[in-house]
C-alpha atoms as a PDB file:
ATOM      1  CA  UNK A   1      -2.146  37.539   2.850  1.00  0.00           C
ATOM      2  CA  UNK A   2      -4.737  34.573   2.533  1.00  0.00           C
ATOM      3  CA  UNK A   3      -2.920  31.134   2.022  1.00  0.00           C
ATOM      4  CA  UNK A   4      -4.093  29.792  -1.505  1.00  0.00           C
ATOM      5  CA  UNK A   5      -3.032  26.202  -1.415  1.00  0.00           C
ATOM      6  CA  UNK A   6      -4.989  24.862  -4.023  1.00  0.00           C
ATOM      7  CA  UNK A   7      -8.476  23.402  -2.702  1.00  0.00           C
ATOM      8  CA  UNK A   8      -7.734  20.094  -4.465  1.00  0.00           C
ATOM      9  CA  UNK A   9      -4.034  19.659  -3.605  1.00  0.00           C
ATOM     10  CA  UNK A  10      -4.518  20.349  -0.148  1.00  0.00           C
ATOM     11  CA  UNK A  11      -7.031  17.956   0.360  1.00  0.00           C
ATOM     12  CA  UNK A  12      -5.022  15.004  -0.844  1.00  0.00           C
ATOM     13  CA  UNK A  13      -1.693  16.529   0.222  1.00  0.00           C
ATOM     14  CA  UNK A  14      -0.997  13.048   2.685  1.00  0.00           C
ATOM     15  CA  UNK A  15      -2.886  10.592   0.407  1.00  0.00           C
ATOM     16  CA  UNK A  16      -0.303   7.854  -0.510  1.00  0.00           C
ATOM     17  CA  UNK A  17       1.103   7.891  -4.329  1.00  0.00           C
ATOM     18  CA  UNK A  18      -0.813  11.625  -4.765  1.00  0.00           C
ATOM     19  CA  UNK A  19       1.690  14.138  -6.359  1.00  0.00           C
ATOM     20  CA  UNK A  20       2.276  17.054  -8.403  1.00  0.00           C
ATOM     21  CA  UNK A  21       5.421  16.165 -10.172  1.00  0.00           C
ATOM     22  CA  UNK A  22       5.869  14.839 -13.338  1.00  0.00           C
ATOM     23  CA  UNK A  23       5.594  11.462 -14.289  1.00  0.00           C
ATOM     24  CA  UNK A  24       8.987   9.391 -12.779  1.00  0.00           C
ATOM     25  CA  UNK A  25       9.879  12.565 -10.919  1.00  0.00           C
ATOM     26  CA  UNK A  26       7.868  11.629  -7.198  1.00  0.00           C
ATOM     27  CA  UNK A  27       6.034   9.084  -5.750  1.00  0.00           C
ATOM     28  CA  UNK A  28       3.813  10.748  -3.663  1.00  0.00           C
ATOM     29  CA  UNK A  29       4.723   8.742  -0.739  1.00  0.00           C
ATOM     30  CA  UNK A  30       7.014  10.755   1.413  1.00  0.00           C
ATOM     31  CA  UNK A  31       4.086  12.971   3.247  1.00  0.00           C
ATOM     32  CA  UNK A  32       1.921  10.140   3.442  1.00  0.00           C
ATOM     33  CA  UNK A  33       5.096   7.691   5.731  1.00  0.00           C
ATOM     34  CA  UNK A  34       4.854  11.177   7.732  1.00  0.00           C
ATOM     35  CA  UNK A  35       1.430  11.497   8.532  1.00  0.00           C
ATOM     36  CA  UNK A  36       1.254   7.576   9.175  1.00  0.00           C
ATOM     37  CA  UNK A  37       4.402   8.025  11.384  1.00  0.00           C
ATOM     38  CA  UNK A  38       2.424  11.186  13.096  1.00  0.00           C
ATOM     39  CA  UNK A  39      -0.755   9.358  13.725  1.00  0.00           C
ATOM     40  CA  UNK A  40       0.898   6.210  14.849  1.00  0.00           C
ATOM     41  CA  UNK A  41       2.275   8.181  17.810  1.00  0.00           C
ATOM     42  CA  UNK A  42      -1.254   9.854  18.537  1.00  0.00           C
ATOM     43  CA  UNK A  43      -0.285  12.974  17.118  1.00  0.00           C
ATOM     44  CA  UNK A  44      -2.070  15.790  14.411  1.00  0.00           C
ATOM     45  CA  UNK A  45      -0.137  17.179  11.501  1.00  0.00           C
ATOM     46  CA  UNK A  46      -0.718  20.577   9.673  1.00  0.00           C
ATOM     47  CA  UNK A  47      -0.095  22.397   6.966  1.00  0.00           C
ATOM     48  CA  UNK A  48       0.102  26.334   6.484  1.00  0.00           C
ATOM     49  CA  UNK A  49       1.130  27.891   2.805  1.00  0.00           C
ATOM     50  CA  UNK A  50       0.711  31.129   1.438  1.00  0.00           C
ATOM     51  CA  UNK A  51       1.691  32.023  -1.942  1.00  0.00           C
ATOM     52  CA  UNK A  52       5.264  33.469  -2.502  1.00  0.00           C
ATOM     53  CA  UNK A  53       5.854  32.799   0.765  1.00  0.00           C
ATOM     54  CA  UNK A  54       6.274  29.176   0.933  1.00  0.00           C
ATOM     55  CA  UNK A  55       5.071  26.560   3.085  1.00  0.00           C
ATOM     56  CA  UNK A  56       4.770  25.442   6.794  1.00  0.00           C
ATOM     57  CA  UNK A  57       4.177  21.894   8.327  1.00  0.00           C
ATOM     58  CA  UNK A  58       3.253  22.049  11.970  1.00  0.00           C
ATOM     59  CA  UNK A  59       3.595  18.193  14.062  1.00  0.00           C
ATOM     60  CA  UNK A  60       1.720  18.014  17.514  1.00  0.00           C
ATOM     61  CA  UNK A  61       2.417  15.038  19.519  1.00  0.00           C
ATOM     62  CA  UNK A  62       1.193  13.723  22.699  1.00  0.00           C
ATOM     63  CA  UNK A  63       3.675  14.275  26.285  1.00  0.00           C
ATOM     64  CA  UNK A  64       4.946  11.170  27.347  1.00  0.00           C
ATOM     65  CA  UNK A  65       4.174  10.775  30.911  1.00  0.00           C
ATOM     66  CA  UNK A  66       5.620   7.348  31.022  1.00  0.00           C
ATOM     67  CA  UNK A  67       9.348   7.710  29.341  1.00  0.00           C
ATOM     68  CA  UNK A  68       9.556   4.119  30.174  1.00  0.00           C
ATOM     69  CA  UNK A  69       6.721   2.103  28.293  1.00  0.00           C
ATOM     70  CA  UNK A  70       7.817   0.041  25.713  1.00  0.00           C
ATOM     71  CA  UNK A  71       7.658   0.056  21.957  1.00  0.00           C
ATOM     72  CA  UNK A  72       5.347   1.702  19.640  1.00  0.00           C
ATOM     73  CA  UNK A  73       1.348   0.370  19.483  1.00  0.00           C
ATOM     74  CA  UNK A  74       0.965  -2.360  16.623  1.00  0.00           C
ATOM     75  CA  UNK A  75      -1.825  -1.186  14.295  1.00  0.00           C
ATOM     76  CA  UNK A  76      -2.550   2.548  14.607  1.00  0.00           C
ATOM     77  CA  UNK A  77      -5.946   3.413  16.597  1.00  0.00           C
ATOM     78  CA  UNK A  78      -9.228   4.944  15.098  1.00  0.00           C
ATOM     79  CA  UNK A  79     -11.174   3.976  12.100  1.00  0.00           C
ATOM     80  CA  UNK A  80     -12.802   0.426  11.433  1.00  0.00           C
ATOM     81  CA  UNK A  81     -10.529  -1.471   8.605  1.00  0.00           C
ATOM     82  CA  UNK A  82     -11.074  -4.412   8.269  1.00  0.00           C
ATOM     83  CA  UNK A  83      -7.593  -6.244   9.342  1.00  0.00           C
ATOM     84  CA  UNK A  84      -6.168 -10.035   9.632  1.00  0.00           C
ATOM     85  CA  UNK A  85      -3.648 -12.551   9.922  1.00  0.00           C
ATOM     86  CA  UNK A  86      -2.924 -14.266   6.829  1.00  0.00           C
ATOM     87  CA  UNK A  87       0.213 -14.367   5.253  1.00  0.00           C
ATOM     88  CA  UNK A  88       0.722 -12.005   2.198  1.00  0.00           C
ATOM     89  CA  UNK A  89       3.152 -11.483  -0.471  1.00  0.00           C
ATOM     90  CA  UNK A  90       3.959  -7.914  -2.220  1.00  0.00           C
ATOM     91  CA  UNK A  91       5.898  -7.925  -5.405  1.00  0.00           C
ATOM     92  CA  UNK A  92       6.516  -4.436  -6.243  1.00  0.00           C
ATOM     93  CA  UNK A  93       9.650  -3.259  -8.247  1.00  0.00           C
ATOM     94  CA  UNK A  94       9.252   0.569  -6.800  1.00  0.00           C
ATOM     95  CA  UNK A  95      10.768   0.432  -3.347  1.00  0.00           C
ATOM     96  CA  UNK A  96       9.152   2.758  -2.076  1.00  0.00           C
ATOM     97  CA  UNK A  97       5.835   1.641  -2.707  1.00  0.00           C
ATOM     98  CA  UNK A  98       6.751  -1.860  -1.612  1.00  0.00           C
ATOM     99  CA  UNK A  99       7.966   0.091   1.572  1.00  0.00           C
ATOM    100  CA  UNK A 100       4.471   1.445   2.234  1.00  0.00           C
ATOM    101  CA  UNK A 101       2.138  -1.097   1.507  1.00  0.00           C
ATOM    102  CA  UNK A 102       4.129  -3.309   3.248  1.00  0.00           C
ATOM    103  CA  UNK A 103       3.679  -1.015   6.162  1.00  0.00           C
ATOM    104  CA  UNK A 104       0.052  -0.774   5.801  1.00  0.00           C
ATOM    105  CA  UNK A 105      -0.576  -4.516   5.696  1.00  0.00           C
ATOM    106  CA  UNK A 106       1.510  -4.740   8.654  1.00  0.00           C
ATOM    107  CA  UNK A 107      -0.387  -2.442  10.780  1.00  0.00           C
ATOM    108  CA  UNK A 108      -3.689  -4.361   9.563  1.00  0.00           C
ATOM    109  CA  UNK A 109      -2.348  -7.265  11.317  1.00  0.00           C
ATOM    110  CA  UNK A 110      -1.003  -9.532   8.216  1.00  0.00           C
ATOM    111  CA  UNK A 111       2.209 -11.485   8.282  1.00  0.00           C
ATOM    112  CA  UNK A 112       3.998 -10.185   5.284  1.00  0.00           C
ATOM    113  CA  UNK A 113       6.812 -11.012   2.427  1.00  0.00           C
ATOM    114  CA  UNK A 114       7.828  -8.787  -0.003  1.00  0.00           C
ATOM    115  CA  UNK A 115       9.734  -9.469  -3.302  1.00  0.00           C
ATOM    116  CA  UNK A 116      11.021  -6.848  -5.661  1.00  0.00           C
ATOM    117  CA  UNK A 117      10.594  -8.943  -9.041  1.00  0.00           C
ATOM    118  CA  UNK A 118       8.420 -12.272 -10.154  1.00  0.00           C
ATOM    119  CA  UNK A 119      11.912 -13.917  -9.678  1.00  0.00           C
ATOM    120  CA  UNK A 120      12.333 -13.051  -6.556  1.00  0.00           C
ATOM    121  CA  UNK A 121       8.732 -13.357  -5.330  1.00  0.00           C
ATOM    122  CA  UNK A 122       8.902 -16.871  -6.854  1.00  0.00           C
ATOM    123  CA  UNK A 123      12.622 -17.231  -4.487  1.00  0.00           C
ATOM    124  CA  UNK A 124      10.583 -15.820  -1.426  1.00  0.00           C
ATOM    125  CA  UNK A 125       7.460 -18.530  -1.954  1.00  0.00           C
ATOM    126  CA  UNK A 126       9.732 -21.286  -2.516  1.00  0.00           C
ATOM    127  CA  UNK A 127      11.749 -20.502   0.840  1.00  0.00           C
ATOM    128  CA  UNK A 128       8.437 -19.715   2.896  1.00  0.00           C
ATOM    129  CA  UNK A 129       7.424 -23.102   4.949  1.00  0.00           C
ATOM    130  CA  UNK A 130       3.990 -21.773   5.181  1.00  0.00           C
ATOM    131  CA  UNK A 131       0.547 -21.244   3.262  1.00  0.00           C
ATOM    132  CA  UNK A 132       0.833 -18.137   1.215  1.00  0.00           C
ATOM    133  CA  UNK A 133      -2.443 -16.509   1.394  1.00  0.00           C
ATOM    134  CA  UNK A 134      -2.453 -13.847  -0.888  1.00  0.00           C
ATOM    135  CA  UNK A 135      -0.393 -12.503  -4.032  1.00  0.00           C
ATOM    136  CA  UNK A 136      -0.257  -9.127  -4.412  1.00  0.00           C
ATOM    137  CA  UNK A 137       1.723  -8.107  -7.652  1.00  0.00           C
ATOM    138  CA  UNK A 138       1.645  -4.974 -10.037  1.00  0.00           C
ATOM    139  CA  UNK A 139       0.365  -5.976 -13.425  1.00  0.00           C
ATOM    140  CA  UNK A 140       3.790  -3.900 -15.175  1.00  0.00           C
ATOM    141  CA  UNK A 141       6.864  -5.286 -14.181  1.00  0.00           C
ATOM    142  CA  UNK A 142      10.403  -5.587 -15.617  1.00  0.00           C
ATOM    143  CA  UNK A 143      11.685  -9.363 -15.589  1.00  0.00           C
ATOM    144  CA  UNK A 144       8.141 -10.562 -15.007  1.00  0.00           C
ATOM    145  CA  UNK A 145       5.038  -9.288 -15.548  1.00  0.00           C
ATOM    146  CA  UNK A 146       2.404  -9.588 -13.094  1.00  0.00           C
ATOM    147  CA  UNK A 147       0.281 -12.366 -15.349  1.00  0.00           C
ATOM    148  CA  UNK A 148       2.915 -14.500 -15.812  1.00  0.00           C
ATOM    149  CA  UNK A 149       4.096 -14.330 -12.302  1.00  0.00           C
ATOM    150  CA  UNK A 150       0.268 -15.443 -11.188  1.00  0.00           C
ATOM    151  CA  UNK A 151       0.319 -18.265 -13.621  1.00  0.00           C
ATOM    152  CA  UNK A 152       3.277 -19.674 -12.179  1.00  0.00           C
ATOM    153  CA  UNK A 153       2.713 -18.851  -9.085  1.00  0.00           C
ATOM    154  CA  UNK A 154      -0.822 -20.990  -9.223  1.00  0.00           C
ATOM    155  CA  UNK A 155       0.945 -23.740 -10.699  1.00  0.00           C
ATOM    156  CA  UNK A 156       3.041 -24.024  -7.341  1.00  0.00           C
ATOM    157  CA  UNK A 157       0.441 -22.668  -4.660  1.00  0.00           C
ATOM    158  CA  UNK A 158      -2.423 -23.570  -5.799  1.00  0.00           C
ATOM    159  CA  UNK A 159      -4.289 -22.197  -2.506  1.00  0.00           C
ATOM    160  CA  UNK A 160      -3.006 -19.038  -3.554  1.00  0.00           C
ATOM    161  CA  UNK A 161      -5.328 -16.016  -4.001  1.00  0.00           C
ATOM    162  CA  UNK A 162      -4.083 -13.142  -6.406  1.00  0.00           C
ATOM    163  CA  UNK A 163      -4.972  -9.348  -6.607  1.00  0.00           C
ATOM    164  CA  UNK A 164      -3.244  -7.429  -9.341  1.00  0.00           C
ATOM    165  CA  UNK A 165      -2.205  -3.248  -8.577  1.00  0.00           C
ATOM    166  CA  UNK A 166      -1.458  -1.081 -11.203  1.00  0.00           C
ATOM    167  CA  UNK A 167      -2.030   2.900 -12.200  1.00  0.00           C
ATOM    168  CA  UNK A 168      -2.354   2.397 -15.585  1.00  0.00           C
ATOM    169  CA  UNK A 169      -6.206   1.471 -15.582  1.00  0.00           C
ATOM    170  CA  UNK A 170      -6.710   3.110 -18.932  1.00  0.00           C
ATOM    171  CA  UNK A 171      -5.300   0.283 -20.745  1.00  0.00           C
ATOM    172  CA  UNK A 172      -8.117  -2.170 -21.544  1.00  0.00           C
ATOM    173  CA  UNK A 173      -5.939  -4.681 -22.615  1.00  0.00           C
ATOM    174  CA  UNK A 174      -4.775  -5.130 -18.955  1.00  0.00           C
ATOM    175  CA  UNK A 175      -8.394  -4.543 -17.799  1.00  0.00           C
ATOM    176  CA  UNK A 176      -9.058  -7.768 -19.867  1.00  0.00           C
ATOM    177  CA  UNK A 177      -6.675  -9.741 -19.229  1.00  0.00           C
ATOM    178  CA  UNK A 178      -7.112  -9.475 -15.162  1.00  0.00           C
ATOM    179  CA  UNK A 179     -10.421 -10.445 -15.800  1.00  0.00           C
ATOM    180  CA  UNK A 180     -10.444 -12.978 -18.036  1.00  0.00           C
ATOM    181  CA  UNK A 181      -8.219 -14.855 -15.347  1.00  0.00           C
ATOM    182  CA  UNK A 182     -10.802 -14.115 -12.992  1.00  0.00           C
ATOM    183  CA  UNK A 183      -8.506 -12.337 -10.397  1.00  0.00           C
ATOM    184  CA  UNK A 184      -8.803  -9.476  -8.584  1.00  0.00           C
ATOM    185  CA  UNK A 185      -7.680  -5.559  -9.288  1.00  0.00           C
ATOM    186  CA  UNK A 186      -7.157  -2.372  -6.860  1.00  0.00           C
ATOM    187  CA  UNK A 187      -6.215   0.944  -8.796  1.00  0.00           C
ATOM    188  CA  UNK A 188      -3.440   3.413  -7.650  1.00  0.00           C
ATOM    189  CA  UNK A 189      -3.199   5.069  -5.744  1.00  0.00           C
ATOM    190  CA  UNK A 190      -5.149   3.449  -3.004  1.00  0.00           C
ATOM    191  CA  UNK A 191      -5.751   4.883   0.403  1.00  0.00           C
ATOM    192  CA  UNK A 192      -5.285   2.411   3.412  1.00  0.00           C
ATOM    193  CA  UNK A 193      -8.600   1.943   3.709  1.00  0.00           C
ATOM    194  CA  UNK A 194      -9.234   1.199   0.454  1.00  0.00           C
ATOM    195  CA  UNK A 195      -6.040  -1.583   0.553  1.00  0.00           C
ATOM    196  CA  UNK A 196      -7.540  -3.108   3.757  1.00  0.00           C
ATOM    197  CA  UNK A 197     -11.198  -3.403   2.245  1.00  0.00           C
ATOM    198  CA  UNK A 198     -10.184  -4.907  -1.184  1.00  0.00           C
ATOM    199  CA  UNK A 199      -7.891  -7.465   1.043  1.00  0.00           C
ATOM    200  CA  UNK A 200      -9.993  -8.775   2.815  1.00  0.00           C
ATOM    201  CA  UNK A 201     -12.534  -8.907   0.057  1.00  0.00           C
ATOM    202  CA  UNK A 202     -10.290 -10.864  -1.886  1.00  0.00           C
ATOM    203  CA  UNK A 203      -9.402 -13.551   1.636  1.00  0.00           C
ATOM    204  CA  UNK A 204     -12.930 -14.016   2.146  1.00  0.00           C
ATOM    205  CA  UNK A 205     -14.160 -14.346  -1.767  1.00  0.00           C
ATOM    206  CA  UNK A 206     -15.493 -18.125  -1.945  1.00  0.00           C
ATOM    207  CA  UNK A 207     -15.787 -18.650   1.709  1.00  0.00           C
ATOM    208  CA  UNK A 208     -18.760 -20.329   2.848  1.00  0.00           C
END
């Protein structure tokens, strides 16, 4: 038989936060840590599926010629996003989520923290000893919202730069409000490249 993956699904099938579950049911995250983790280690992944059938994932990975050589390389190879150094903060309540932008910021070359709540993102700040670049906080979040946890955040780090996440873009009362304040706002899902681009858009904003 011919495989009839859907065109669509199949061509976002590793695309972080892209699922076809039900609202609360998946994050959409657990085939995109696998093809980061494949193409970290210079690999290719596929993916075979035929209806009725069911579905087949196929990993190829390089031979190791030198069993000895240490570690894994620090940002993975190929493609030209942008990266950095400063020090950013993720305050995301999803863990997963957290777990994978985290990731991706790391392999861009950014020192980060990550909080789970505005309390504990305010906890983290207060403990850190250096400049925190960049706040990056969903706009929806229980405890805190994301607004709130700006505001106060300003108050105490002044040097501070904020960019706001959420999925729920059709909302225009959180449309307004992020830009009333004059901040800056990346829809989910985002791709890496997208994350990398609307970082360092956000870093350089201002700079002479």
């Amino acid at each position: 038989g011919v495989a009839r993956v859907h065109r669509e699904v199949h061509q976002h099938l590793f695309e972080p936060f892209f699922t076809t579950k039900e609202v609360g049911k998946g994050t959409g995250l657990g085939l995109a840590t696998v093809y980061g983790i494949v193409k970290q280690h210079e690999g290719n992944i596929f993916v075979y599926s035929e209806e009725g059938k069911g579905t087949t994932f196929k990993v190829y990975l390089p031979r190791v010629s030198h069993p000895d050589q240490e570690g894994l390389p620090d940002r993975i190879e190929g493609g030209d996003f942008p990266g950095g150094w400063e020090t950013v903060l993720v305050v995301e309540d999803e863990p997963a989520v957290r777990g994978v932008t985290v990731r991706m910021l790391t392999r861009l070359g950014y020192s980060v923290l990550k909080a789970e709540n505005g309390e504990d993102a305010l906890r983290v700040a207060r403990e850190c000893r250096q400049d925190i670049d960049l706040l990056i906080c969903d706009v929806v979040m229980p405890l805190m919202g994301g607004t709130e946890l700006a505001d106060r955040m300003r108050s105490e780090r002044p040097e501070t730069k904020v960019l706001f996440v959420s999925g729920y873009t059709d909302n225009d009362v959180l449309h307004r409000g992020v830009r009333d304040e004059g901040l800056f706002f990346l829809q989910k899902p985002f791709t890496e490249e997208g994350l990398a681009r609307k970082v360092r858009g956000v870093l350089d904003a201002d700079r002479a």
